[in-house]
N, C-alpha and C. Protein backbone atom coordinates (compact mmCIF):
# COMPACT_ATOMS: atom_id res chain seq x y z
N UNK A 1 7.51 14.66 -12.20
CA UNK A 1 6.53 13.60 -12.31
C UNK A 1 6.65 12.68 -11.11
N UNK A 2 5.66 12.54 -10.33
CA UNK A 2 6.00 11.57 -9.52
C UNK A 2 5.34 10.07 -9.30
N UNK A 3 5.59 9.07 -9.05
CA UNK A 3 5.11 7.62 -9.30
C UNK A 3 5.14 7.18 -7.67
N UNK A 4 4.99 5.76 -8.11
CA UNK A 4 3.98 4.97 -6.83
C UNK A 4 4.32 3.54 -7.53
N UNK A 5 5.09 2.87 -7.35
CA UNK A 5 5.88 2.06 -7.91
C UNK A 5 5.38 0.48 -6.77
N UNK A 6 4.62 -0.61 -7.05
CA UNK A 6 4.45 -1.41 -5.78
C UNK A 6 5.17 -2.75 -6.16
N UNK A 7 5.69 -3.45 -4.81
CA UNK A 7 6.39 -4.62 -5.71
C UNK A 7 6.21 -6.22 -4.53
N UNK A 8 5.97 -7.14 -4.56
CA UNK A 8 5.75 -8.00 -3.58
C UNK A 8 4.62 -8.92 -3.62
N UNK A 9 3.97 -8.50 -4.95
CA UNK A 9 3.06 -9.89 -5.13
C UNK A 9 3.07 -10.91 -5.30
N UNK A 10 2.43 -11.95 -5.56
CA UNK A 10 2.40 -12.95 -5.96
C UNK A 10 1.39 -14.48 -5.11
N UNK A 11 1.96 -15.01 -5.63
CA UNK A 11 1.02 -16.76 -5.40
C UNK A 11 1.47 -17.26 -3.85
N UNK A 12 0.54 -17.43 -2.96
CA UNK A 12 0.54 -17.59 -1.74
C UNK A 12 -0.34 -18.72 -1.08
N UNK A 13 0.40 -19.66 -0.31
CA UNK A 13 -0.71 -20.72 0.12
C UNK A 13 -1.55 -20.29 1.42
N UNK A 14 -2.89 -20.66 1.78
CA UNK A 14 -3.13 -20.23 2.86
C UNK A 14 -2.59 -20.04 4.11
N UNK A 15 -2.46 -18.76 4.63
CA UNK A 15 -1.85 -19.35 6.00
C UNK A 15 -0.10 -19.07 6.22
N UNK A 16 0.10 -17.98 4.89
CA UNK A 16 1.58 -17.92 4.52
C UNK A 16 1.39 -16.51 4.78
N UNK A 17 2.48 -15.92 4.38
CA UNK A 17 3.05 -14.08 4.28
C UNK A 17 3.41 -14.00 2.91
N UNK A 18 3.37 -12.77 2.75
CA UNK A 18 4.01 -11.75 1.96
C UNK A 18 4.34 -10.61 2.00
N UNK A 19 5.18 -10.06 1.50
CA UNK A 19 5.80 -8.45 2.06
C UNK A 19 5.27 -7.32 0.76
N UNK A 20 4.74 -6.37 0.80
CA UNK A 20 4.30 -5.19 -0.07
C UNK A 20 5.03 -4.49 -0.05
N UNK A 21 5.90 -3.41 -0.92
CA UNK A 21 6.38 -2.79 -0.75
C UNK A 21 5.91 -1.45 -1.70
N UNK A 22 5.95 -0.34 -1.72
CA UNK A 22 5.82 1.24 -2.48
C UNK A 22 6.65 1.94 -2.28
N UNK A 23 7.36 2.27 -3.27
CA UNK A 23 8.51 3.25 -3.14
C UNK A 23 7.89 4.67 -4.21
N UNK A 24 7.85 5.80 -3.18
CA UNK A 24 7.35 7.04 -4.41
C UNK A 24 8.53 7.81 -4.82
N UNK A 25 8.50 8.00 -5.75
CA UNK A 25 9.79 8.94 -6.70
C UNK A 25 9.16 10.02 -7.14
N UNK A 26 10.32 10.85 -7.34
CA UNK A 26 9.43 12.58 -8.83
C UNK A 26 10.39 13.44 -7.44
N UNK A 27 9.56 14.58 -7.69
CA UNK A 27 10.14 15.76 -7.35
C UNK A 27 9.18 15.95 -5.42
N UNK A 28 9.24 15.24 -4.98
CA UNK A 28 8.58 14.67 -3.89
C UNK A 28 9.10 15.59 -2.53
N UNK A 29 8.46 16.59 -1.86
CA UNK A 29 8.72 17.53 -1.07
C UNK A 29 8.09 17.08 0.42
N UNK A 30 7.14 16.43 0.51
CA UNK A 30 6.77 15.68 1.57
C UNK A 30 5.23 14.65 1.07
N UNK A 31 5.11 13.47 2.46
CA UNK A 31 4.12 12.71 1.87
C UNK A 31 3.66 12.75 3.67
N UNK A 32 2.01 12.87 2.96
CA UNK A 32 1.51 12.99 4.46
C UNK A 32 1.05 11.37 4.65
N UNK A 33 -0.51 11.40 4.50
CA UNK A 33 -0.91 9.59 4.78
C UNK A 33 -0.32 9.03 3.74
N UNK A 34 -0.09 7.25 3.83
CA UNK A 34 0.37 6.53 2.67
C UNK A 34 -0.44 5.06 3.52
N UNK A 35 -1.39 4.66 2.17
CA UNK A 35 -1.68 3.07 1.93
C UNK A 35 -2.32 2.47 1.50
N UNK A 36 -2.78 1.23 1.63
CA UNK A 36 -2.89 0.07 0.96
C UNK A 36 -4.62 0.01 0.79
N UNK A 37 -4.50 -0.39 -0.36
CA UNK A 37 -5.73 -0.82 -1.14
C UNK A 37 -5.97 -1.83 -1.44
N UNK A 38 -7.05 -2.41 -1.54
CA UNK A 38 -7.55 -3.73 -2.64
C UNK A 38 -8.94 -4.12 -3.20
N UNK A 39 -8.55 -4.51 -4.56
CA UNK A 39 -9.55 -4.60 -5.32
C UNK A 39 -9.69 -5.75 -5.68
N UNK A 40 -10.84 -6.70 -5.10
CA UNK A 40 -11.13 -8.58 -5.62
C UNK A 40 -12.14 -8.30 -7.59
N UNK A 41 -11.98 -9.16 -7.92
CA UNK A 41 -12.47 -8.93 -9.10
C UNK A 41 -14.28 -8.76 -8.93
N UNK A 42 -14.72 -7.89 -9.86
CA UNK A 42 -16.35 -8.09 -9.00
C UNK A 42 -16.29 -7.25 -8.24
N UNK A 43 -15.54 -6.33 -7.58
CA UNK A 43 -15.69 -5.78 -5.86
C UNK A 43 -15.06 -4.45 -6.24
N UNK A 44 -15.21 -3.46 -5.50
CA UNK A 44 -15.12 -2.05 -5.20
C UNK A 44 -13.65 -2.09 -4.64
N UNK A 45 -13.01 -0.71 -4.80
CA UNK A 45 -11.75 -0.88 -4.39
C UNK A 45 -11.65 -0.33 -2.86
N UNK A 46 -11.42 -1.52 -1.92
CA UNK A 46 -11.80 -0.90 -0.25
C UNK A 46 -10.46 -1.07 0.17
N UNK A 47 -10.17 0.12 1.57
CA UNK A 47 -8.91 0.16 2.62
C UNK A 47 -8.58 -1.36 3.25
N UNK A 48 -7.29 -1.19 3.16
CA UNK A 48 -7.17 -1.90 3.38
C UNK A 48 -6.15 -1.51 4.99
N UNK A 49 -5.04 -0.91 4.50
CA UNK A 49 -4.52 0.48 6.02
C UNK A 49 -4.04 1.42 5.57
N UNK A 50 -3.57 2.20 6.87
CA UNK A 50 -3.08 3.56 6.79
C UNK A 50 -2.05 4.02 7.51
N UNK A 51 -1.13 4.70 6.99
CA UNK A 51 -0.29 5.36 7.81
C UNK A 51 0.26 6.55 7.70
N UNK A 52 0.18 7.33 9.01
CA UNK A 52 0.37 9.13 8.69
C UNK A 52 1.98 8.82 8.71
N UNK A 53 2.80 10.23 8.68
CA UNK A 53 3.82 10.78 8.60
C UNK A 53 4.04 10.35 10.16
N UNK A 54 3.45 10.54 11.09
CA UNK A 54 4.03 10.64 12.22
C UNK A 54 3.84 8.71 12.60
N UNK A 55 3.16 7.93 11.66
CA UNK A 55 3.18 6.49 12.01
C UNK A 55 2.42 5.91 12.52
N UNK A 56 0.82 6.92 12.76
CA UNK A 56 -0.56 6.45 13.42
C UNK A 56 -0.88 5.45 12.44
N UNK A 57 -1.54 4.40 12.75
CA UNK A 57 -1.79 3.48 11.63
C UNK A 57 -3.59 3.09 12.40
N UNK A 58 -4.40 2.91 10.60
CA UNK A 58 -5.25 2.54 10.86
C UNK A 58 -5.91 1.20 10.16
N UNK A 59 -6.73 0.40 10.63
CA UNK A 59 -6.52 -1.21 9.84
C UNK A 59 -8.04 -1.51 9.32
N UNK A 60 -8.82 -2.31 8.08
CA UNK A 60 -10.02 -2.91 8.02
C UNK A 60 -10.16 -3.79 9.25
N UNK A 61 -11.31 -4.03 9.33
CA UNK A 61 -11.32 -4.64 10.81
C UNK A 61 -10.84 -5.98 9.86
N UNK A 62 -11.32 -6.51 9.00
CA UNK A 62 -10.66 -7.67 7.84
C UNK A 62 -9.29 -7.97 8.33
N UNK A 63 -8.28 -7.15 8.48
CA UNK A 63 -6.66 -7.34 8.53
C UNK A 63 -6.43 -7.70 9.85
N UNK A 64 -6.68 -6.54 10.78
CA UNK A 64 -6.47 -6.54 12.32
C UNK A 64 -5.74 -7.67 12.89
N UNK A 65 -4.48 -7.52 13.28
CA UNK A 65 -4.05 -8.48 13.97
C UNK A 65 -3.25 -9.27 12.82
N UNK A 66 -3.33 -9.32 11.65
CA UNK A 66 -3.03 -10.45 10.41
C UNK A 66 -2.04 -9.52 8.99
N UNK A 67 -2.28 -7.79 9.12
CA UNK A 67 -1.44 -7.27 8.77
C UNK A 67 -0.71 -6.03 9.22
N UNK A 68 0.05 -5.42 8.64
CA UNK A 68 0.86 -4.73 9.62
C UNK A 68 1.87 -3.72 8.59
N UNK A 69 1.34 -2.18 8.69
CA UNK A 69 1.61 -1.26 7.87
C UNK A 69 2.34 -0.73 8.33
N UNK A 70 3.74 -0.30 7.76
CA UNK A 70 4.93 0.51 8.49
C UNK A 70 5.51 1.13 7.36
N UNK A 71 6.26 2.73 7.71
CA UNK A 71 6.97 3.12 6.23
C UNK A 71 8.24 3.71 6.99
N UNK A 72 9.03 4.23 5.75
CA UNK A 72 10.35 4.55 6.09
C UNK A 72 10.44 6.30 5.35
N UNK A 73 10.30 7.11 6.36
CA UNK A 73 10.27 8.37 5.62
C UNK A 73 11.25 8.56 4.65
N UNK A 74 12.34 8.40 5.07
CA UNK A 74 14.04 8.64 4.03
C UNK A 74 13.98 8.23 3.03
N UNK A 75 12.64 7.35 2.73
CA UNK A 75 12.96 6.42 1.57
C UNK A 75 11.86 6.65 0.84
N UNK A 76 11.14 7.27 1.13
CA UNK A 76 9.49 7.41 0.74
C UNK A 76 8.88 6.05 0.61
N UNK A 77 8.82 5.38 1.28
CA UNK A 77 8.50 3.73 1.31
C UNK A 77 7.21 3.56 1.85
N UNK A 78 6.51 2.72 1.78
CA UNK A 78 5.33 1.96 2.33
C UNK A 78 5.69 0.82 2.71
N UNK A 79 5.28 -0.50 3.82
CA UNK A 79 5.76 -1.51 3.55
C UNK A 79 4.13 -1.93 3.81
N UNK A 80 3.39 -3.06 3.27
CA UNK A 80 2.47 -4.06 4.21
C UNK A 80 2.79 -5.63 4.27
N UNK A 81 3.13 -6.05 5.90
CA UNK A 81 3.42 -7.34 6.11
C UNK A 81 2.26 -7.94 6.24
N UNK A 82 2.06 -9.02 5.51
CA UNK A 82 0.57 -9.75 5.44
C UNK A 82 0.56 -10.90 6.05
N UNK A 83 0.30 -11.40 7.12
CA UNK A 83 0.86 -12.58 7.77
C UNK A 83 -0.94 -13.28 8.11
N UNK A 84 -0.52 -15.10 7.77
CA UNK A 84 -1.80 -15.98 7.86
C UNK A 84 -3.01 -15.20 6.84
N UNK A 85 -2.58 -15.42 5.45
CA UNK A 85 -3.17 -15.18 4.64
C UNK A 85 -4.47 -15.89 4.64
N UNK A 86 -5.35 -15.71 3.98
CA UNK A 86 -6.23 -16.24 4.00
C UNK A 86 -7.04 -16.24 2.51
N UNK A 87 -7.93 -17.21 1.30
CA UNK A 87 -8.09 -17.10 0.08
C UNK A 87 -9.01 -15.90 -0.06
N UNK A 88 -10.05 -15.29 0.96
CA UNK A 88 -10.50 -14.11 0.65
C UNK A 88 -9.33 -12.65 0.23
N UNK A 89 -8.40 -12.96 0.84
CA UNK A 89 -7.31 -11.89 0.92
C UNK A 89 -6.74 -11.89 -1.02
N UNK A 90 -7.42 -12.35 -1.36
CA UNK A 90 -6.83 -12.14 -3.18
C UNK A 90 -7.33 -10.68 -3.69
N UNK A 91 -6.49 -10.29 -4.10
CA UNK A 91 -6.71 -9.65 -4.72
C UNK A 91 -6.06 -8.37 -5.26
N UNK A 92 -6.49 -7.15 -6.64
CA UNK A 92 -4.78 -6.76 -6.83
C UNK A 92 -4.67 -5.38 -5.58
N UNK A 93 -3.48 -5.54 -5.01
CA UNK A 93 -3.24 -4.08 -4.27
C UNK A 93 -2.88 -3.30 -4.41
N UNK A 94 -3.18 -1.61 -4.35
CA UNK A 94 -3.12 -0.95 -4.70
C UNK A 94 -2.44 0.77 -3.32
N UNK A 95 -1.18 0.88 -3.64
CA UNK A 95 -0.58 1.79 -3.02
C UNK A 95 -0.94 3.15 -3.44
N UNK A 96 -1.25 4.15 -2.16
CA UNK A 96 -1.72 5.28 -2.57
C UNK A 96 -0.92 6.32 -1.66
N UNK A 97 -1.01 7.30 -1.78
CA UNK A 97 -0.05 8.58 -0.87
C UNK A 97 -0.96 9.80 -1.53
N UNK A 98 -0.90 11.04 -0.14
CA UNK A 98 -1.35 11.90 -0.20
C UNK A 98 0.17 12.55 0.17
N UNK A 99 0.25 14.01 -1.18
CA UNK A 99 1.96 14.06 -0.87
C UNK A 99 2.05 15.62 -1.55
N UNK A 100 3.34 16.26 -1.31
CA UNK A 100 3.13 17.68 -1.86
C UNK A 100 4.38 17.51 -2.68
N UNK A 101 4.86 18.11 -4.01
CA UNK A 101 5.70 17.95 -4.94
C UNK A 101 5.80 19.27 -5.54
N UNK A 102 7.15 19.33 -6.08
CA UNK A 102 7.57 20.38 -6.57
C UNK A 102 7.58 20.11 -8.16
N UNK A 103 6.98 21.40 -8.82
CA UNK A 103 7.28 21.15 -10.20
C UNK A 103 6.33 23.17 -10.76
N UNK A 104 7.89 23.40 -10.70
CA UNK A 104 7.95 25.30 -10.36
C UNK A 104 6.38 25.90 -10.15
N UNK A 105 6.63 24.87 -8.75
CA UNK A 105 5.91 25.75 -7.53
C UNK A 105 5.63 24.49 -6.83
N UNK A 106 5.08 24.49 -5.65
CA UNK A 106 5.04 23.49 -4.58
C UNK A 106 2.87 22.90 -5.06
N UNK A 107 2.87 22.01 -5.15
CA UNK A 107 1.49 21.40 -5.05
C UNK A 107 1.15 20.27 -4.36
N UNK A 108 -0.09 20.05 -3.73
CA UNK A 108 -0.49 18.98 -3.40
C UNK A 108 -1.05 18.08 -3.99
N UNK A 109 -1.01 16.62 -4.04
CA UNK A 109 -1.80 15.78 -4.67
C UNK A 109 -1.92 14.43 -4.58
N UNK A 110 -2.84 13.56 -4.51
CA UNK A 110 -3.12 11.75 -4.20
C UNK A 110 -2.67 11.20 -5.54
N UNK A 111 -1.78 10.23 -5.35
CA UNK A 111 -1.59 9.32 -6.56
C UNK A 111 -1.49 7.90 -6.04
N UNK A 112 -1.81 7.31 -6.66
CA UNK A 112 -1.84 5.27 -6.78
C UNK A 112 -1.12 5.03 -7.48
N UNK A 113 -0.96 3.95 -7.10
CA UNK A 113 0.50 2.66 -7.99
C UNK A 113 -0.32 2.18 -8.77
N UNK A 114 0.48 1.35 -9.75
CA UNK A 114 -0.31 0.07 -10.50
C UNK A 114 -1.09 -0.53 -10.43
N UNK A 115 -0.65 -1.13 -9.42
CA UNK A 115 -1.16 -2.36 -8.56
C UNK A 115 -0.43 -3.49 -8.55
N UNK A 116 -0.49 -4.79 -7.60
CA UNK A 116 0.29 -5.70 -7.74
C UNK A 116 -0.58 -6.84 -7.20
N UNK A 117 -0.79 -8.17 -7.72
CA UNK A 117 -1.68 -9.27 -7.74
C UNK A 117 -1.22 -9.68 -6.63
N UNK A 118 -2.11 -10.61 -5.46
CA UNK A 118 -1.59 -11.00 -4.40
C UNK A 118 -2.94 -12.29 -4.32
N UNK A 119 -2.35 -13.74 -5.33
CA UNK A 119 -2.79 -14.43 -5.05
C UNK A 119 -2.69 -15.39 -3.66
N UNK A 120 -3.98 -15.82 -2.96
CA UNK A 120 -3.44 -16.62 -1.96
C UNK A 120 -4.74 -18.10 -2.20
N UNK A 121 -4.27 -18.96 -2.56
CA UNK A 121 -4.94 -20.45 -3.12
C UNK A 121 -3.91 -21.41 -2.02
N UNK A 122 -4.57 -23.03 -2.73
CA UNK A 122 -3.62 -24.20 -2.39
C UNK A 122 -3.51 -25.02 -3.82
């Protein structure tokens, strides 16, 4: 079974950081792209970034410059550093991976996390 576990939300004043983190577990044989989502209440769930295996990263033009997607293969990790938040930036995020797993026989497949709330108010 494998999961998508996200952890780093919470209540943020404008203009602050926060750190995202996804750690994937199960029977996990490799993970190709891995990232970040978000969904405002009312709103469609849009990219937020991306990052391959080899560490190409791609950004909403929204983030550019303001966040910053990096992972740790050894660990099956995601990280997103969110820096000079801003109150549009609310909303819950959502970690995703495209990944191949063993479970007697090798398969491919996309799974999402929970999600994790990432208020940013004053």
């Amino acid at each position: 079974q494998v999961q998508l576990v996200e952890s780093g939300g919470g209540l943020v004043q404008p203009g602050g950081s926060l750190r995202l983190s996804c750690a994937a577990s199960g029977s996990i044989f490799s993970i190709n792209a891995m990232g970040w989502y978000r969904q405002a209440p009312g709103k469609q769930r849009d990219l937020v970034a991306t990052i391959t295996s080899g560490h190409s990263t791609n950004y909403a033009d929204s983030v550019k410059g303001r966040f910053t997607i990096s992972r740790d293969n050894a660990k099956n990790t995601v990280y997103l550093q969110m820096n000079s938040l801003k109150p549009e930036d609310t909303a819950v995020y959502y970690c995703n991976a495209d990944l191949r797993y063993w479970s007697k026989g090798y398969y491919t497949g996309n799974y999402w996390g929970q999600g994790t709330q990432v208020t940013v108010s004053s």
